[in-house]
C-alpha atoms as a PDB file:
ATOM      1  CA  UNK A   1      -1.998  30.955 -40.573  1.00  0.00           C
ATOM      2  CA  UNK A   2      -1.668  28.344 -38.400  1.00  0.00           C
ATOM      3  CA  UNK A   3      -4.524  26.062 -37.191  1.00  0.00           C
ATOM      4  CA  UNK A   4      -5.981  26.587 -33.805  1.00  0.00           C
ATOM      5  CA  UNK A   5      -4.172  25.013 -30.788  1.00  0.00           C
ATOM      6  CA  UNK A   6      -6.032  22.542 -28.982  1.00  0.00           C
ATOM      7  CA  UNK A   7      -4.419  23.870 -25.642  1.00  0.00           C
ATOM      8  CA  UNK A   8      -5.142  27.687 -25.739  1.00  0.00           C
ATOM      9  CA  UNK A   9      -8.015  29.726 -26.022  1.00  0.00           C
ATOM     10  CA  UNK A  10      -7.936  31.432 -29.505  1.00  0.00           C
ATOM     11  CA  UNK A  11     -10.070  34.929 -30.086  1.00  0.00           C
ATOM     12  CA  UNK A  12     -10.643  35.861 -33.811  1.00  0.00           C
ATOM     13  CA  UNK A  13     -11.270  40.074 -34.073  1.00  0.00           C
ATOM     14  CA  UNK A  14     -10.594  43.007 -35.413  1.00  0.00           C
ATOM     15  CA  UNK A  15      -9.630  46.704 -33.297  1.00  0.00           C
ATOM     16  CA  UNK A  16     -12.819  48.256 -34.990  1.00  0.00           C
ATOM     17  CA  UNK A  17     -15.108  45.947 -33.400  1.00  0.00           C
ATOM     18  CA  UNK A  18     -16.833  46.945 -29.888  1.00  0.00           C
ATOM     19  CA  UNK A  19     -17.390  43.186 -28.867  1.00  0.00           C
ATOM     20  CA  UNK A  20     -14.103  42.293 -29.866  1.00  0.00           C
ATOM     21  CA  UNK A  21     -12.395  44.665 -27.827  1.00  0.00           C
ATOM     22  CA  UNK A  22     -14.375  44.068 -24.981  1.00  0.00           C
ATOM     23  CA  UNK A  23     -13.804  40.030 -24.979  1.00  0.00           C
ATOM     24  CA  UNK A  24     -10.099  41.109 -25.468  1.00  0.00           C
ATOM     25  CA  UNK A  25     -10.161  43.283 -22.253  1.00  0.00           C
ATOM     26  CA  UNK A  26     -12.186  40.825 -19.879  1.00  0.00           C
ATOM     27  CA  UNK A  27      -9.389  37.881 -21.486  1.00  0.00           C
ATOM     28  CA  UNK A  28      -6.922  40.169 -20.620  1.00  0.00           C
ATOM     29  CA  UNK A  29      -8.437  41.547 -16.654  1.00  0.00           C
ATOM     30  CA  UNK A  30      -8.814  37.632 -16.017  1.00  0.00           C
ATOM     31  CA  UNK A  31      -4.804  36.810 -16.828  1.00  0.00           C
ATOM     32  CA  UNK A  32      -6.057  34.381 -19.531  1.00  0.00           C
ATOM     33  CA  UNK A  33      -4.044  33.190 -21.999  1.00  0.00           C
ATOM     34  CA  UNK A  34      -5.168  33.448 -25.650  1.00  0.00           C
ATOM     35  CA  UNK A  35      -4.311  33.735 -29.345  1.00  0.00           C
ATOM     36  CA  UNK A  36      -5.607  36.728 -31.043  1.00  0.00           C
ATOM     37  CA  UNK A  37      -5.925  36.451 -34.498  1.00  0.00           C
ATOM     38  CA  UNK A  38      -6.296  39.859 -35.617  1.00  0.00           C
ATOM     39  CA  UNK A  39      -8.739  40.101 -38.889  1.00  0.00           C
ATOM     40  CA  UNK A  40      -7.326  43.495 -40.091  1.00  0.00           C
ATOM     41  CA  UNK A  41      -3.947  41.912 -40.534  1.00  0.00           C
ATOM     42  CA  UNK A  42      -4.487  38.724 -41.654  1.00  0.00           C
ATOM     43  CA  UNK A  43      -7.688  39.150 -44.528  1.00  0.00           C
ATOM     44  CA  UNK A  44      -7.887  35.084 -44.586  1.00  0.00           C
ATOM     45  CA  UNK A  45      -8.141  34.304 -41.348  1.00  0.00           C
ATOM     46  CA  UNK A  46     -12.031  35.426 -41.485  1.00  0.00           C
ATOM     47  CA  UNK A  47     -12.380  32.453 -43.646  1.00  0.00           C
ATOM     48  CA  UNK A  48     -11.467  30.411 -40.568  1.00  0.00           C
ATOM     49  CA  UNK A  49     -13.252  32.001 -38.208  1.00  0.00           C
ATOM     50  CA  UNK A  50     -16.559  31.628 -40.471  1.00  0.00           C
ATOM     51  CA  UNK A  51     -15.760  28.007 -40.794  1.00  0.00           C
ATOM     52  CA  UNK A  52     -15.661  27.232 -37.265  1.00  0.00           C
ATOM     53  CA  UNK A  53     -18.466  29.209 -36.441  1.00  0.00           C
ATOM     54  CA  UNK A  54     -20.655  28.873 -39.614  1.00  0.00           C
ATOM     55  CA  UNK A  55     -21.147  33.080 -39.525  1.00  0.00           C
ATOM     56  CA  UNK A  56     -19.216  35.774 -40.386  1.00  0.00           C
ATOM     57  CA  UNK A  57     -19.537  37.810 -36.526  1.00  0.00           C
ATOM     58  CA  UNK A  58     -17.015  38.326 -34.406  1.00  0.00           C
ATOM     59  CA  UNK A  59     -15.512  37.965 -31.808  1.00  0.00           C
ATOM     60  CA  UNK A  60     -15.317  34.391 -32.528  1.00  0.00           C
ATOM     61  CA  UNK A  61     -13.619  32.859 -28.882  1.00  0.00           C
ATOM     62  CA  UNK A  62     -12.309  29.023 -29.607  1.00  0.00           C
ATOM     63  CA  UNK A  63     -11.783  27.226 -26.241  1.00  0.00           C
ATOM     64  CA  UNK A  64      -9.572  24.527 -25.659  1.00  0.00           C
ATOM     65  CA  UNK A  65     -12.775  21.574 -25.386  1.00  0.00           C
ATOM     66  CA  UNK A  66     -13.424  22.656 -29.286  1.00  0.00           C
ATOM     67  CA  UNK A  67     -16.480  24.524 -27.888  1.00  0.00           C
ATOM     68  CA  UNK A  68     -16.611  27.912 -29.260  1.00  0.00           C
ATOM     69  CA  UNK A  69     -18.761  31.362 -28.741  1.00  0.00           C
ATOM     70  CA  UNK A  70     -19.607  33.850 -31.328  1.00  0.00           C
ATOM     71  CA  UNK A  71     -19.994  37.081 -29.741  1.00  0.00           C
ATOM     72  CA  UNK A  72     -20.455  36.130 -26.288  1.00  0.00           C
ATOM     73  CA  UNK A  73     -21.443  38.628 -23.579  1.00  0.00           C
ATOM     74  CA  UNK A  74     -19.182  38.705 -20.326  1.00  0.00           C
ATOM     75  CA  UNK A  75     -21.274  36.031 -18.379  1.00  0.00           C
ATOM     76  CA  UNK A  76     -21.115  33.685 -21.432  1.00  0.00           C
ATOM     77  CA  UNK A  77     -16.975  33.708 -21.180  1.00  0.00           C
ATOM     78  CA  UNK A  78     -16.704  33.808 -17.406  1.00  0.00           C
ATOM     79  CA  UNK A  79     -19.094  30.791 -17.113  1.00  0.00           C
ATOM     80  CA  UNK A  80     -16.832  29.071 -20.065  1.00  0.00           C
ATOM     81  CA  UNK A  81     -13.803  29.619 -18.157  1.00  0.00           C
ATOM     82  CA  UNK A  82     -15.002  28.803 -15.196  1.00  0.00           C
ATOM     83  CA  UNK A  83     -16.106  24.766 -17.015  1.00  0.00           C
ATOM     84  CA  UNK A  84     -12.756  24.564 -17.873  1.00  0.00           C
ATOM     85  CA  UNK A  85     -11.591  25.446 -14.325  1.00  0.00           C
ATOM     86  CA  UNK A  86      -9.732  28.941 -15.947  1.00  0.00           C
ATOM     87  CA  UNK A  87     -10.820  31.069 -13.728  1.00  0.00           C
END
């Protein structure tokens, strides 16, 4: 796996999870432009995620200022996007 751009959004998830796919959705409603590192197919990758975030929930959501959310409602995203003039 590749380490996380420093230009992109990056979303670490999995298809089974309801938070996931609901980040995923309001990324994808918005037109944003992300990385989705799926957790089902790439095992390891949770490693990363739980070093970045220092837990093991998901979604974790890496923006490009380093900042990061772990399972962040709606508002919490929008608001991030909207700091880094996104959206």
């Amino acid at each position: 796996m590749t380490e996380t751009a420093r230009d992109t959004i990056t979303m670490f998830g999995a298809d089974w999870c309801r938070d996931c796919i609901r980040t995923k959705k309001q990324l994808d409603e918005l037109g944003i432009e992300y990385t989705y590192v799926d957790l089902v197919a790439d095992p390891t990758a949770a490693d990363v995620a739980k070093e970045i975030s220092g837990r093991t929930n998901i979604p974790v959501v890496v923006y490009p200022d380093a900042t990061h959310h772990v399972e962040p409602s709606n508002d919490d995203v929008a608001a991030k996007l909207r700091e880094l003039s996104l959206i």
